[in-house]
C-alpha atoms as a PDB file:
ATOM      1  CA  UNK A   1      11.229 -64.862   9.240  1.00  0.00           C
ATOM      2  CA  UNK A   2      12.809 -66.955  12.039  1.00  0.00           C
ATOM      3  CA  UNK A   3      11.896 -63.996  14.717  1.00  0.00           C
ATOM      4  CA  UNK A   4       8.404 -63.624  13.151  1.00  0.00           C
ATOM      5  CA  UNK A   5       8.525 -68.029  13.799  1.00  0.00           C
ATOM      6  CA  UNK A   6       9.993 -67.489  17.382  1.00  0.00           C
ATOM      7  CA  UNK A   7       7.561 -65.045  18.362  1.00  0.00           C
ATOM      8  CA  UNK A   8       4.200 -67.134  17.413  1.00  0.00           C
ATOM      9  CA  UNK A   9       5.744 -70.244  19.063  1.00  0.00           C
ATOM     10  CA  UNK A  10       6.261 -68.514  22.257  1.00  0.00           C
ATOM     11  CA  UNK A  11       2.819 -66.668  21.917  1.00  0.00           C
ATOM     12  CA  UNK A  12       1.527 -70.626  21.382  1.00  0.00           C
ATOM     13  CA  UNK A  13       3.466 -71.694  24.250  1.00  0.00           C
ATOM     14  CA  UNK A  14       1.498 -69.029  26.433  1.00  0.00           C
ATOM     15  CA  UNK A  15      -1.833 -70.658  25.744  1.00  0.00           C
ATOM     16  CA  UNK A  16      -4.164 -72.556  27.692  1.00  0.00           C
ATOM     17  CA  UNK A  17      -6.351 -73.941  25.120  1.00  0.00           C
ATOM     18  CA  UNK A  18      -8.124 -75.970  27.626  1.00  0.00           C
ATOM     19  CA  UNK A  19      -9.846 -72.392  29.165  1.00  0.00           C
ATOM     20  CA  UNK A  20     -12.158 -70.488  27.180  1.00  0.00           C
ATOM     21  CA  UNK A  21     -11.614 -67.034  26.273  1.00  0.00           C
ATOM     22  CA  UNK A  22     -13.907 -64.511  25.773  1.00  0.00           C
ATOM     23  CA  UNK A  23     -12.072 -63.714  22.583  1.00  0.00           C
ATOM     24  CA  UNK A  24     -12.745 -67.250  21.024  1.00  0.00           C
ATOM     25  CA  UNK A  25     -15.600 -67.733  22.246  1.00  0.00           C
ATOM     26  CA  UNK A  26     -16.762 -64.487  20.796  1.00  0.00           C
ATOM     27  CA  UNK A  27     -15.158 -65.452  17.396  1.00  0.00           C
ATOM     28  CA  UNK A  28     -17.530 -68.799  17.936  1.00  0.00           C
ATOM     29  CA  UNK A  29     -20.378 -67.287  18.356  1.00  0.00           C
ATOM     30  CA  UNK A  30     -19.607 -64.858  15.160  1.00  0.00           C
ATOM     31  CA  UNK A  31     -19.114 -67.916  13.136  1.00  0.00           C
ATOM     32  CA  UNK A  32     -15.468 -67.601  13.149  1.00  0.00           C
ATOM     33  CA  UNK A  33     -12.415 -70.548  12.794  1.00  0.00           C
ATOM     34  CA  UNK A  34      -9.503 -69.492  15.666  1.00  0.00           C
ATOM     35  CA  UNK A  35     -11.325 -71.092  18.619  1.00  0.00           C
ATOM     36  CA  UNK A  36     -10.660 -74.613  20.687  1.00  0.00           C
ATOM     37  CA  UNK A  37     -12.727 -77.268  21.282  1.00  0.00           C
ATOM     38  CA  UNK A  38     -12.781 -75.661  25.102  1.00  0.00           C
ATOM     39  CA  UNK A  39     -14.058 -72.823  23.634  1.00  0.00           C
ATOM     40  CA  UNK A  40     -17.085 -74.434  21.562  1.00  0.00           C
ATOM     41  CA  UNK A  41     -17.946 -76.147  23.858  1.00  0.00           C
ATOM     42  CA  UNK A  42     -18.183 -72.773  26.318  1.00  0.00           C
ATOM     43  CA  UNK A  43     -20.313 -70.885  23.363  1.00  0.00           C
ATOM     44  CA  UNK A  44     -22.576 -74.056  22.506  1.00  0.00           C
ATOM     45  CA  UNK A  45     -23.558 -73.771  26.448  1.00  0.00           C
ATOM     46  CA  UNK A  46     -23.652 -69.615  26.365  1.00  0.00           C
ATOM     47  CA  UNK A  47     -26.232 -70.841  23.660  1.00  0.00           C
ATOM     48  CA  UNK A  48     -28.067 -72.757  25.542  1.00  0.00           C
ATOM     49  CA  UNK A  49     -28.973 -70.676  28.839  1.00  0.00           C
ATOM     50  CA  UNK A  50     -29.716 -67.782  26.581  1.00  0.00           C
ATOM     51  CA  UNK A  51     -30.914 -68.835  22.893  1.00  0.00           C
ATOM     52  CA  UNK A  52     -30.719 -65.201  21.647  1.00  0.00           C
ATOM     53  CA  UNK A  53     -26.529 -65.049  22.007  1.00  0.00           C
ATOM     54  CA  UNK A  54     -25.869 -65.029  18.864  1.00  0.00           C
ATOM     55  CA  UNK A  55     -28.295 -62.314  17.624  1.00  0.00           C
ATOM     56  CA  UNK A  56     -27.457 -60.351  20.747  1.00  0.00           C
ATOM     57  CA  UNK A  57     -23.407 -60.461  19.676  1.00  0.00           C
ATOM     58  CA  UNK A  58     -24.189 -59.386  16.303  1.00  0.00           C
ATOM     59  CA  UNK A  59     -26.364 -56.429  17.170  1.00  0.00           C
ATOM     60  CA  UNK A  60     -23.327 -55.352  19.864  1.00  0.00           C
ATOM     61  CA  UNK A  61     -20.680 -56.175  16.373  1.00  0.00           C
ATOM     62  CA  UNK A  62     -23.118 -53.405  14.759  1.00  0.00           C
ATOM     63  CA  UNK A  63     -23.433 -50.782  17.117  1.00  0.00           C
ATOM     64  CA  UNK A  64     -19.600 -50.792  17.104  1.00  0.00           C
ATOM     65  CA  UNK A  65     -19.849 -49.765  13.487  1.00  0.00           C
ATOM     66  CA  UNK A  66     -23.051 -47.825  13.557  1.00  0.00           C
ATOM     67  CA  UNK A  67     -21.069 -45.888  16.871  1.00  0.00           C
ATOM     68  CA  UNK A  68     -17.275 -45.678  14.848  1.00  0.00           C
ATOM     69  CA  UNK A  69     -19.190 -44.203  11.876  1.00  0.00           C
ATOM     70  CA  UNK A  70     -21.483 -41.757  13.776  1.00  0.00           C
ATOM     71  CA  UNK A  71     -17.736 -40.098  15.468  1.00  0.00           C
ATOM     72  CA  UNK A  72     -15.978 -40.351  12.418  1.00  0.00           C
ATOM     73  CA  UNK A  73     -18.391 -38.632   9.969  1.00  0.00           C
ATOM     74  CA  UNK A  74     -20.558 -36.387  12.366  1.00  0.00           C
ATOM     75  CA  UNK A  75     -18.250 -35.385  15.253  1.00  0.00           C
ATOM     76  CA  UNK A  76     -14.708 -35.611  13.259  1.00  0.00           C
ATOM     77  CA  UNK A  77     -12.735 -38.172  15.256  1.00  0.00           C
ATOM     78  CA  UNK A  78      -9.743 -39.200  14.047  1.00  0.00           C
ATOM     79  CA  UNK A  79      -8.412 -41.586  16.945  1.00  0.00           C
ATOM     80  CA  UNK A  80      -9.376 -44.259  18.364  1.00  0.00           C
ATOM     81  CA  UNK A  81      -8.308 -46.575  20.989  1.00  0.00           C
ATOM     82  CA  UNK A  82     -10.196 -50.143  21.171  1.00  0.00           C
ATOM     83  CA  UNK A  83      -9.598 -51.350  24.237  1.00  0.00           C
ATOM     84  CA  UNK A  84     -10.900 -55.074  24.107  1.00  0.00           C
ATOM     85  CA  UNK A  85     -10.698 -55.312  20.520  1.00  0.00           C
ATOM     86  CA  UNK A  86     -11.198 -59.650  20.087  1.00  0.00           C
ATOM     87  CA  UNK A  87     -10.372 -61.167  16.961  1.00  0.00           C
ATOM     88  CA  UNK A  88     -10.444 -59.695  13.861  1.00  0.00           C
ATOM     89  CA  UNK A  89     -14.227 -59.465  12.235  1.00  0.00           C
ATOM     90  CA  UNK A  90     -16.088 -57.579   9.385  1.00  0.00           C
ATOM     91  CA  UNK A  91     -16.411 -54.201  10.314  1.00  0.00           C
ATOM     92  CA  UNK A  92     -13.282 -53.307  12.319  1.00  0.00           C
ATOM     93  CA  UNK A  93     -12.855 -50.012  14.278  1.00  0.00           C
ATOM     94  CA  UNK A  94     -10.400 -48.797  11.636  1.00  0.00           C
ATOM     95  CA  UNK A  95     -12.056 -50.314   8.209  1.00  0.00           C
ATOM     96  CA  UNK A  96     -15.348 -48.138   9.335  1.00  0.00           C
ATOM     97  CA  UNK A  97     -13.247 -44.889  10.372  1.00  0.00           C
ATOM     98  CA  UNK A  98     -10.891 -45.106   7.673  1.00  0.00           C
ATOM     99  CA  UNK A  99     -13.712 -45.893   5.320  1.00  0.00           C
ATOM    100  CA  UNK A 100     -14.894 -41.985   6.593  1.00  0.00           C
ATOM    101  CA  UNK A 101     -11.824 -40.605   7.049  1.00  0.00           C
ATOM    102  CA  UNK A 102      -8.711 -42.273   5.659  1.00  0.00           C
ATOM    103  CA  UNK A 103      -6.170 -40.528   7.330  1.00  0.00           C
ATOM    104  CA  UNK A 104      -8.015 -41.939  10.697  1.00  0.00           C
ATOM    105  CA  UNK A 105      -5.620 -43.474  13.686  1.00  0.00           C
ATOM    106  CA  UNK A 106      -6.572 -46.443  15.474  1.00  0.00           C
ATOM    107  CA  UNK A 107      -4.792 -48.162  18.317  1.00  0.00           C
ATOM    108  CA  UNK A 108      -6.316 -51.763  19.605  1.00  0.00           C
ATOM    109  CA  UNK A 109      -5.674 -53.387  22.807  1.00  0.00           C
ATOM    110  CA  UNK A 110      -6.076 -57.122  24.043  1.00  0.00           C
ATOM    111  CA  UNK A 111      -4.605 -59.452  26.112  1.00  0.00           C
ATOM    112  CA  UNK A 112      -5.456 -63.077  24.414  1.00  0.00           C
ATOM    113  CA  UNK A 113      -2.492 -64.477  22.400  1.00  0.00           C
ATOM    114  CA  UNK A 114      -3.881 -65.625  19.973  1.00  0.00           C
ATOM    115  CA  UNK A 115      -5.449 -61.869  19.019  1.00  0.00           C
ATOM    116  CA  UNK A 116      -1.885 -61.031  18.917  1.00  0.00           C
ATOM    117  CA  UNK A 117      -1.112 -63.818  16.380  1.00  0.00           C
ATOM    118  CA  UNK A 118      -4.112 -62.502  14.223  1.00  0.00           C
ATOM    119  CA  UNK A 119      -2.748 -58.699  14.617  1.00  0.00           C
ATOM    120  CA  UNK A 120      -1.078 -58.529  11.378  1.00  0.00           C
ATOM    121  CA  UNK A 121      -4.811 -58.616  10.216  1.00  0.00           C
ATOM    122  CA  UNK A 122      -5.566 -55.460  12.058  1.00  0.00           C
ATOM    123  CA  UNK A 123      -2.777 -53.556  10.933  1.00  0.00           C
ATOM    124  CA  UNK A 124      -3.517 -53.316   7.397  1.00  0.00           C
ATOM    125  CA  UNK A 125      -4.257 -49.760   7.006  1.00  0.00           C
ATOM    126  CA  UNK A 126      -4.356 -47.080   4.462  1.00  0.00           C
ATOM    127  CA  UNK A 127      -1.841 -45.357   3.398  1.00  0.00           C
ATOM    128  CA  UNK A 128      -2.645 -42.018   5.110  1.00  0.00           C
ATOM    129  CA  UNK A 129      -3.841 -43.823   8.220  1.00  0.00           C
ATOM    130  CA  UNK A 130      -1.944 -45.724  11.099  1.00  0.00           C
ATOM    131  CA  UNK A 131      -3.095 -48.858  12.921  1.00  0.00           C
ATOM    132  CA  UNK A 132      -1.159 -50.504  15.812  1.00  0.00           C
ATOM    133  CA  UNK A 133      -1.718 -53.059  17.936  1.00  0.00           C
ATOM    134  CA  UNK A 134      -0.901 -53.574  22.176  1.00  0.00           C
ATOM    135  CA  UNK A 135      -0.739 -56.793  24.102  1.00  0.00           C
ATOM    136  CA  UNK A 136      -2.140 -55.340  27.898  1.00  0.00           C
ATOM    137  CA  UNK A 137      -4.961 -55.581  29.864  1.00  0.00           C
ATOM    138  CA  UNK A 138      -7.659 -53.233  30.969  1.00  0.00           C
ATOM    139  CA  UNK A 139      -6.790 -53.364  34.216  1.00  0.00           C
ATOM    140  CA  UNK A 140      -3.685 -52.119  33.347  1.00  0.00           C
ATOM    141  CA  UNK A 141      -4.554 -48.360  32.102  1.00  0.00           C
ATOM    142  CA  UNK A 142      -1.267 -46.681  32.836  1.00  0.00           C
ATOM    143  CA  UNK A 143       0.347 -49.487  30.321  1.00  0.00           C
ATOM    144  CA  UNK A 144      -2.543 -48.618  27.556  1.00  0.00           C
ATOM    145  CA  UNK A 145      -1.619 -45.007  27.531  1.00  0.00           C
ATOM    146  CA  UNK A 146       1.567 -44.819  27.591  1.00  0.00           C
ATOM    147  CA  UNK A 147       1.389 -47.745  24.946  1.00  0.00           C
ATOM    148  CA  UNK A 148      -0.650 -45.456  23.243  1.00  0.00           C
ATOM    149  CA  UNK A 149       1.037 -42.776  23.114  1.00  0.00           C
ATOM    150  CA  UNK A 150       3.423 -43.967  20.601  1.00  0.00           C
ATOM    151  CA  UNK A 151       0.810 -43.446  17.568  1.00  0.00           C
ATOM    152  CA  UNK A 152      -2.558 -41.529  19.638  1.00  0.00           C
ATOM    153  CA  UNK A 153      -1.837 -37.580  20.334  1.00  0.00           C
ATOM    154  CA  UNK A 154      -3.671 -37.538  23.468  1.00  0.00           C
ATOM    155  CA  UNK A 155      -3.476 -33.944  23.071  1.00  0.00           C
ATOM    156  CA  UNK A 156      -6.518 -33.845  20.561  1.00  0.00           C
ATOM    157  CA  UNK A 157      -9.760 -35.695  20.744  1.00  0.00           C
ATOM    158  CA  UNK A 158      -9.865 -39.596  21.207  1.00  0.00           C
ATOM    159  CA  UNK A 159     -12.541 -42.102  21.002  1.00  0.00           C
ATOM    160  CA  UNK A 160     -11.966 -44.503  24.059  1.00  0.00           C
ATOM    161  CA  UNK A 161     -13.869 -47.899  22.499  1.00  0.00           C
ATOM    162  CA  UNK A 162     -15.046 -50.253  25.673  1.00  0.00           C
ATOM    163  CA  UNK A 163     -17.639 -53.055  23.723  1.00  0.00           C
ATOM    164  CA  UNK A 164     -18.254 -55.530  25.620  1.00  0.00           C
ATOM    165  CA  UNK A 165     -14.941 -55.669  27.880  1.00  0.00           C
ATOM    166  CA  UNK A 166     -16.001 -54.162  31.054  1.00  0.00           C
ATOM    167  CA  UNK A 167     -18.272 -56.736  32.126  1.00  0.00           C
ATOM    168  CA  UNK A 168     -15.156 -58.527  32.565  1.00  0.00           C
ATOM    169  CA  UNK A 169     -13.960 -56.371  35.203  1.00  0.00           C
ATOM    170  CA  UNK A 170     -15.111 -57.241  38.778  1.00  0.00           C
ATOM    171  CA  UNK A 171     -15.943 -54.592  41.251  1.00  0.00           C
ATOM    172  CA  UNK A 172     -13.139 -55.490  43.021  1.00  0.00           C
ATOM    173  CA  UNK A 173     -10.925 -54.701  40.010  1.00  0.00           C
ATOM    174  CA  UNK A 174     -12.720 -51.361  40.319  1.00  0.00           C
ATOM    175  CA  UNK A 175     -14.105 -50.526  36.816  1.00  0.00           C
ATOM    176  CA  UNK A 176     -15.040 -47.057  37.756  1.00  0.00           C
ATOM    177  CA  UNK A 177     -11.993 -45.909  38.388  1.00  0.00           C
ATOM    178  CA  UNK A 178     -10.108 -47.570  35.622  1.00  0.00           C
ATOM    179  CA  UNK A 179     -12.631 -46.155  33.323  1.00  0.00           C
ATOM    180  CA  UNK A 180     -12.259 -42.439  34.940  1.00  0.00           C
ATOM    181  CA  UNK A 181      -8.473 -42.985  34.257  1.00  0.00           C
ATOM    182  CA  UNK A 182      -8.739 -43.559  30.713  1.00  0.00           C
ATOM    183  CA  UNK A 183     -11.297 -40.454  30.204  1.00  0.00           C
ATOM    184  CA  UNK A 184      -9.055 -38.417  32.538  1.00  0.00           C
ATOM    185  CA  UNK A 185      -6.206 -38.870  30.085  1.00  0.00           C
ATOM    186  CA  UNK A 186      -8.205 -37.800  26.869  1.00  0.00           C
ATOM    187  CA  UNK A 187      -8.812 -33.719  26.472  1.00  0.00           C
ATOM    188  CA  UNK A 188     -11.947 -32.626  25.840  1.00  0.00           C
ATOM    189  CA  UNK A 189     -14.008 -33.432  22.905  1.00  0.00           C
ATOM    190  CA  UNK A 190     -13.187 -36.579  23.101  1.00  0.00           C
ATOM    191  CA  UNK A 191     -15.853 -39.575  23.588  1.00  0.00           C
ATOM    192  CA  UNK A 192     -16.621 -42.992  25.404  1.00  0.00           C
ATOM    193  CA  UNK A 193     -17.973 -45.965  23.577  1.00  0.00           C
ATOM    194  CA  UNK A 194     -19.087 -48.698  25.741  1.00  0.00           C
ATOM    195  CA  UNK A 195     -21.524 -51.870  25.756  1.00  0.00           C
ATOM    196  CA  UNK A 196     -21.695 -54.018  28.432  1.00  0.00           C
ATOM    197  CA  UNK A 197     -23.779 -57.343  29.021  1.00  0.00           C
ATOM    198  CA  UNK A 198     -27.186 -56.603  30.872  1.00  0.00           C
ATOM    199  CA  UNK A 199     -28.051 -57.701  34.008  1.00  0.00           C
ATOM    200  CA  UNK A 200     -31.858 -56.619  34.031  1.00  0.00           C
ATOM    201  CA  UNK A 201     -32.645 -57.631  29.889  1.00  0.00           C
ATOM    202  CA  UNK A 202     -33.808 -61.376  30.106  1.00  0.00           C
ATOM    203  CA  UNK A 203     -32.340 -61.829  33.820  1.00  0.00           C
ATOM    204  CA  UNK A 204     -33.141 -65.429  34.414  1.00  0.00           C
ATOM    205  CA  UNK A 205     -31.677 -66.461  30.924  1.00  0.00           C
ATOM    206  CA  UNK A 206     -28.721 -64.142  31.212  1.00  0.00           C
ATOM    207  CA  UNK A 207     -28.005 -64.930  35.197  1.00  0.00           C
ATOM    208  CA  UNK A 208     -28.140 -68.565  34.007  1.00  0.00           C
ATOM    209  CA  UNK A 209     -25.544 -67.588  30.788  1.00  0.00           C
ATOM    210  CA  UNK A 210     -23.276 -65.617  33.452  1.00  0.00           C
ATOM    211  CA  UNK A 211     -22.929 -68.776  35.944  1.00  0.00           C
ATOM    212  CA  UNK A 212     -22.272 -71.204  32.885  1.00  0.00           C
ATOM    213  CA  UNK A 213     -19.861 -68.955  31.889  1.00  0.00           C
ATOM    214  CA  UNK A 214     -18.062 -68.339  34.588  1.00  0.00           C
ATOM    215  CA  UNK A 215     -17.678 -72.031  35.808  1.00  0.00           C
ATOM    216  CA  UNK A 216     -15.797 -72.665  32.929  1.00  0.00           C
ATOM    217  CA  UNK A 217     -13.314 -69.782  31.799  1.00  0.00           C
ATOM    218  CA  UNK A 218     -11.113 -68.181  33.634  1.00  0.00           C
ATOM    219  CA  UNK A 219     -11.648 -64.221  32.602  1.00  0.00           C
ATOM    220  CA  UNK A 220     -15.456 -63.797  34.504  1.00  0.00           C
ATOM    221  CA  UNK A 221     -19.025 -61.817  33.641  1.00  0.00           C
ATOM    222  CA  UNK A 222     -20.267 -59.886  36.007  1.00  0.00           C
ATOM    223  CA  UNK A 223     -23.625 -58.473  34.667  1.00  0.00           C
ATOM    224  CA  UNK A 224     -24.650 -54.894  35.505  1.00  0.00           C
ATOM    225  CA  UNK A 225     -27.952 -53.084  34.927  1.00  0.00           C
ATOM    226  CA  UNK A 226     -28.773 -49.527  33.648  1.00  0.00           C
ATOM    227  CA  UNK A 227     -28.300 -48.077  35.935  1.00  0.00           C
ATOM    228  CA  UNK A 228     -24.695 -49.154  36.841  1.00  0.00           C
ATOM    229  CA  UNK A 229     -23.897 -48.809  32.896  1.00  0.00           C
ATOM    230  CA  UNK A 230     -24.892 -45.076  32.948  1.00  0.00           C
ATOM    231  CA  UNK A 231     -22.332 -44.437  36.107  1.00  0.00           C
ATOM    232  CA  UNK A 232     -19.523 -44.884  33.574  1.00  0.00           C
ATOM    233  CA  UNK A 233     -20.608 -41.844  31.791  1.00  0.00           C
ATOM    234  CA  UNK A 234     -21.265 -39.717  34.583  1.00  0.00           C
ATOM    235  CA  UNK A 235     -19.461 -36.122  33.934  1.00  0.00           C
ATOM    236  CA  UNK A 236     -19.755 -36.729  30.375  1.00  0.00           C
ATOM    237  CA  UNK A 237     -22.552 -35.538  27.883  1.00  0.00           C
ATOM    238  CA  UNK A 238     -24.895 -38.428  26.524  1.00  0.00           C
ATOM    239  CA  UNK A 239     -25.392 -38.748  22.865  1.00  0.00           C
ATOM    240  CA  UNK A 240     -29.215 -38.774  22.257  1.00  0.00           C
ATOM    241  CA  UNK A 241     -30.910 -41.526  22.471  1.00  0.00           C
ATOM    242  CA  UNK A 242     -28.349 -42.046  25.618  1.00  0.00           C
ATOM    243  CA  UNK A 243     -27.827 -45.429  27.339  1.00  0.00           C
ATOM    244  CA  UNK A 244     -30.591 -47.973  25.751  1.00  0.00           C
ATOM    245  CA  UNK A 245     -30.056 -51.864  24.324  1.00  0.00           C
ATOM    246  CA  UNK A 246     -27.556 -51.818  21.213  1.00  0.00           C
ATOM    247  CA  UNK A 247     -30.043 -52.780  19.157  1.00  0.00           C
ATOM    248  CA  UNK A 248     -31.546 -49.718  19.843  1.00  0.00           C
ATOM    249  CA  UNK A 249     -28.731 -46.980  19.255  1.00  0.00           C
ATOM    250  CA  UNK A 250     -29.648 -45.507  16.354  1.00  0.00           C
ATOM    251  CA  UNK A 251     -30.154 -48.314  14.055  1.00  0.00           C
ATOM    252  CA  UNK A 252     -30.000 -47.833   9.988  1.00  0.00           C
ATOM    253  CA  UNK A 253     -33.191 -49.918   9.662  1.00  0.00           C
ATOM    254  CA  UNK A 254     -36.094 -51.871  11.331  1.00  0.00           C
ATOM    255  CA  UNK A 255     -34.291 -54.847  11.259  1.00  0.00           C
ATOM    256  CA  UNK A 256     -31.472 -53.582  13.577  1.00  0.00           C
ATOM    257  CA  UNK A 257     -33.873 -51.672  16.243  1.00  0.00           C
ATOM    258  CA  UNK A 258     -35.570 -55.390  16.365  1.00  0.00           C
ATOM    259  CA  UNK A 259     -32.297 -57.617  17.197  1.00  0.00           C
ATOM    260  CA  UNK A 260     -32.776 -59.031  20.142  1.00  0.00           C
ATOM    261  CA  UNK A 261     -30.170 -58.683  22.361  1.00  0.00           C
ATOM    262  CA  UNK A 262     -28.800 -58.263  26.183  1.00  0.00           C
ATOM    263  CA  UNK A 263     -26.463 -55.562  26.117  1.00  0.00           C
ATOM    264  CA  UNK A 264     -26.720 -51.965  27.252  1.00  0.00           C
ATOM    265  CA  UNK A 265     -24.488 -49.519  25.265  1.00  0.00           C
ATOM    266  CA  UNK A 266     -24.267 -45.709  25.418  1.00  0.00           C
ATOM    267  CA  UNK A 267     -22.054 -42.791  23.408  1.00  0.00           C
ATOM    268  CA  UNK A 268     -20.518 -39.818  25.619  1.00  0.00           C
ATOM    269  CA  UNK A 269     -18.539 -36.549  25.239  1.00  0.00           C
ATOM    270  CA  UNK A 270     -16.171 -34.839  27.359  1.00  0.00           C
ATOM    271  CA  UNK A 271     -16.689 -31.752  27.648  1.00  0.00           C
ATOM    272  CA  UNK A 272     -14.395 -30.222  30.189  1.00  0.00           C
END
């Protein structure tokens, strides 16, 4: 118990509780309790520029699921590697595959502390099944993999889970390229998941969102349109209906095609 103590109190000492993060302010905005004032006060303003936030963050939680499901039960994937992952929620990558499949292996990856003091949360697995957890950064991909490696067999399909992380990656972090690394190092078969804030969905509300936002936390937006969302799939195979709003991924029901929301999202296969 006193390592367990040690670690948590050096993971506290590592915070800045005075900067949002996109991982609190997330859990905010999904009605959640490990946030900071900083925080609240960051997702009461994201509320303000664009009034539809919360709706839009809850459609992007369900295509997660609605995406997780669709690769476990109807294309067979067993592994998964959430790259972004937040704090824990309903509906987690491994509840909805191991919910299919129970013998499903899921491997999530964030940077915010205090998603690493929640892990224990997203370990709990069954039996058959394996969840672990990493503490890197996207723009660290060689880390992730080799992290990975340890429970993923890169040597049979993987689902590569990007929702709503690579909006935090600047052009001059390249996103492209980290993205082509990650699909490079899964073998065919395997699939991209990503959704990504929208530059060209409500533009004036979410350009307004994107410069709050970014005045105050340190990690910032940069919006993209369609079009630059469907260059991270290109060499891959679109799932039908192929990059479109989250909302719009095939939805179970009327009321989830009608969310509204900001976010583009699209499902991909490698091939070759």
């Amino acid at each position: 118990m006193t390592g367990e103590s040690s670690n948590g109190e050096e993971l506290l000492r590592r915070l800045n509780t005075a900067v949002p993060h996109p991982a609190r302010v997330y859990d905010v905005w999904l009605g959640g309790k490990d946030n900071y004032p900083a925080d609240r006060a960051a997702a009461a303003a994201g509320l303000e520029a664009f009034p539809s936030t919360i709706q839009s963050v809850r459609a992007n939680r369900a295509f997660l699921a609605r995406a997780v499901e669709y690769l476990a039960a109807e294309e067979g994937i067993r592994q998964f590697l959430d790259i972004g992952t937040g704090l824990p929620s309903a509906n987690n990558t491994h509840e909805v595959a191991q919910e299919v499949a129970e013998e499903a292996r899921v491997v999530y990856v964030d940077n915010d502390p205090v998603v690493m003091l929640h892990a224990q949360a997203l370990l709990t697995s069954t039996a058959p099944g394996v969840t672990d957890y990493i503490e890197a950064d996207l723009r660290d991909p060689k880390t992730i993999l080799a992290d990975a490696a340890r429970t993923l067999d890169f040597t049979q399909p993987v689902a590569v889970m990007l929702i709503a992380i690579l909006h935090f990656i600047s052009d001059d972090d390249h996103p492209y390229e980290i993205v082509n690394s990650l699909v490079e190092a899964v073998p065919p078969g395997s699939f991209l998941v990503i959704s990504h804030l929208a530059s060209d969905i409500f533009p004036e509300e979410l350009a307004a969102f994107a410069r709050d936002f970014n005045s105050r936390s340190s990690e910032k937006v940069t919006l993209r349109n369609r079009d630059e969302v469907a260059r991270f799939f290109t060499g891959l195979d679109l799932v039908e209906p192929g990059v479109v709003e989250v909302s719009k991924w095939r939805p179970r029901s009327e009321l989830e095609s009608a969310a509204a929301n900001a976010v583009w999202c699209g499902v991909a296969r490698k091939t070759a």
